[in-house]
Protein backbone atom coordinates (compact mmCIF):
# COMPACT_ATOMS: atom_id res chain seq x y z
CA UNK A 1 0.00 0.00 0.00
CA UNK A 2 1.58 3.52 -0.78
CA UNK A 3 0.53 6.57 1.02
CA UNK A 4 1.10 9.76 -0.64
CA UNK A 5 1.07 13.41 0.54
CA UNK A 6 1.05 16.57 -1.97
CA UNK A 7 2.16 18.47 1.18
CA UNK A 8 5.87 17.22 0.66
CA UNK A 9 5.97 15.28 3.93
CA UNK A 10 7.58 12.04 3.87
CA UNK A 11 5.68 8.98 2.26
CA UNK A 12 5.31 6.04 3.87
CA UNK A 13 5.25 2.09 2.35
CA UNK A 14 3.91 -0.76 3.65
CA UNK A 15 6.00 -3.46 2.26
CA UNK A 16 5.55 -7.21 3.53
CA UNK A 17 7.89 -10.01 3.13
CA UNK A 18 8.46 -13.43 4.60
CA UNK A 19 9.56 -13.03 7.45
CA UNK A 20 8.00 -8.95 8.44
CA UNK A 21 5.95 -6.42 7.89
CA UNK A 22 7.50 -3.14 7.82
CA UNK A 23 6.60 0.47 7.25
CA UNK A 24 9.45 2.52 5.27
CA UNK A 25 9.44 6.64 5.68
CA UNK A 26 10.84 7.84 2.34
CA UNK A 27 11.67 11.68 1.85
CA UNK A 28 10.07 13.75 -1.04
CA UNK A 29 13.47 12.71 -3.44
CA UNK A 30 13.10 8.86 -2.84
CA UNK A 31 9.44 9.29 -2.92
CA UNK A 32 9.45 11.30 -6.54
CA UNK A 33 12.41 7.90 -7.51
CA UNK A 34 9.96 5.03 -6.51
CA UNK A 35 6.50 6.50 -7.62
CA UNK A 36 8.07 7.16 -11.22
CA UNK A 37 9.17 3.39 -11.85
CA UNK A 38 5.38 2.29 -9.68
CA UNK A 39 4.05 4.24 -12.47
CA UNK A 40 5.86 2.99 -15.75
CA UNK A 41 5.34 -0.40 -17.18
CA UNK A 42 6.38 -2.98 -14.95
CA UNK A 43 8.32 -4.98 -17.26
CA UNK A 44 10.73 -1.67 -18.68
CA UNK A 45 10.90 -0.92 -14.68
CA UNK A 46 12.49 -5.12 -14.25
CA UNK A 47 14.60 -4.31 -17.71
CA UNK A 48 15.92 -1.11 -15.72
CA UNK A 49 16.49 -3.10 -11.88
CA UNK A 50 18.25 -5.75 -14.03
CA UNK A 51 20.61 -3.63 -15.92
CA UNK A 52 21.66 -1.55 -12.69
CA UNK A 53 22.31 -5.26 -11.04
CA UNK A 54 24.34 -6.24 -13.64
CA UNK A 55 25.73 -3.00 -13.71
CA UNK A 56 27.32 -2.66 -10.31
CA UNK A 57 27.52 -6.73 -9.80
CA UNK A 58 24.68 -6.68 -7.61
CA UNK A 59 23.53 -10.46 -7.14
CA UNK A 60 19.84 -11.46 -7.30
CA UNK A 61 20.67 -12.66 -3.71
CA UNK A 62 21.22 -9.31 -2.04
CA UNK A 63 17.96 -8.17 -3.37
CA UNK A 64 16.66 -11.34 -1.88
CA UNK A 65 18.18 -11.07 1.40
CA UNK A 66 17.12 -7.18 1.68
CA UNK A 67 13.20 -7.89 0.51
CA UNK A 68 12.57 -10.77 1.31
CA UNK A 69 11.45 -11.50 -1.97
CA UNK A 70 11.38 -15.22 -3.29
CA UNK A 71 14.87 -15.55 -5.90
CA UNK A 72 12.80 -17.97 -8.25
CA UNK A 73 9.65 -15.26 -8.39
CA UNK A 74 12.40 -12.19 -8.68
CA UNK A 75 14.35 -13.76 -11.68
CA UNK A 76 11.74 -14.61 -13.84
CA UNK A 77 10.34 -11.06 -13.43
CA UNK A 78 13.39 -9.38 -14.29
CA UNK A 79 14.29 -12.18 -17.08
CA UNK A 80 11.29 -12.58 -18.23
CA UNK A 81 8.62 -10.01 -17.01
CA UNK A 82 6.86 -12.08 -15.27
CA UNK A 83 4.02 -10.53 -13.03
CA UNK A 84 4.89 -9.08 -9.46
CA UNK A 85 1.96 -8.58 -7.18
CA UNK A 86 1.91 -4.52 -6.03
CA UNK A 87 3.54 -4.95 -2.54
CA UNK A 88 6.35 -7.31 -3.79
CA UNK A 89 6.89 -4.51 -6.62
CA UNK A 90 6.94 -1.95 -3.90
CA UNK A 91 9.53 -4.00 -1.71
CA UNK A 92 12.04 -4.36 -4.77
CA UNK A 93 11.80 -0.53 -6.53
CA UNK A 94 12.20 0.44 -2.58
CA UNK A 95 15.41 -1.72 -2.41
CA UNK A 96 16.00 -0.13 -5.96
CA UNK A 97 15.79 3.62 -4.88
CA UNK A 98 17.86 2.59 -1.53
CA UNK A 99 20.51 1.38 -3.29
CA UNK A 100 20.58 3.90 -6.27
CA UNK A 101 21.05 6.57 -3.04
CA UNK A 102 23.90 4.51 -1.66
CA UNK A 103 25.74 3.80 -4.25
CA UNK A 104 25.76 7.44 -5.15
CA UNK A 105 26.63 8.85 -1.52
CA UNK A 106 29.50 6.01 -1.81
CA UNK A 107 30.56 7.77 -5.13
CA UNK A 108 30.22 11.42 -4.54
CA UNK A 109 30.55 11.57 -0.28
CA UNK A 110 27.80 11.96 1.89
CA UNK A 111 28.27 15.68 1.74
CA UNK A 112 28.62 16.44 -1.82
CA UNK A 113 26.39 16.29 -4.82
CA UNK A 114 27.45 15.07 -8.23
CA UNK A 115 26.38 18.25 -9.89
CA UNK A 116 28.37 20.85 -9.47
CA UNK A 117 26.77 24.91 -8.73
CA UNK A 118 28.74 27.85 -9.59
């Protein structure tokens, strides 16, 4: 279930998995990076997750691990585009923004931005 605010406070997600339920607070800039790939076609969205896997040599596992996710269920929806109930699509584009976020503070420092202003 997604909860969404015009006011600009922070969303919240109820994502369940195997083994909890959790709620996950996401500021207005991770909110505005998982309701654009909710929105799209869910099949470009598992063509995107894959290629940023494969990308940084992310293994299927760590998705897994993080989401709870079943690995059979999340490689034939990124290999093949098979269907992904709403909640289990929320868990993995929330992994998906999470990890887009640290992978860029790892690159450009917590404190600095990868554009530059002059």
């Amino acid at each position: 279930m997604v909860m969404a605010d015009t006011q600009g406070a922070p969303q919240e997600i109820l994502v369940e998995s195997r083994s909890a339920e959790c709620s996950i607070a996401l500021d207005s800039l991770s909110w505005s990076l998982f309701s654009a790939p909710s929105r799209e076609d869910p099949w470009r969205v598992a063509k995107m997750v894959k290629s940023y896997l494969q990308q940084h040599n992310i293994p299927q596992r760590e998705v897994v691990d993080t989401t709870g996710l079943n690995q059979s269920h999340l490689s034939q929806h990124l290999n093949k585009g098979t269907p992904m109930k709403t909640q289990k699509r929320a868990a993995l584009y929330t992994w998906y923004v999470r990890k887009q976020r640290e992978v860029a503070q790892r690159k450009y420092g917590n404190n600095r931005s990868p554009v530059s202003v002059s």
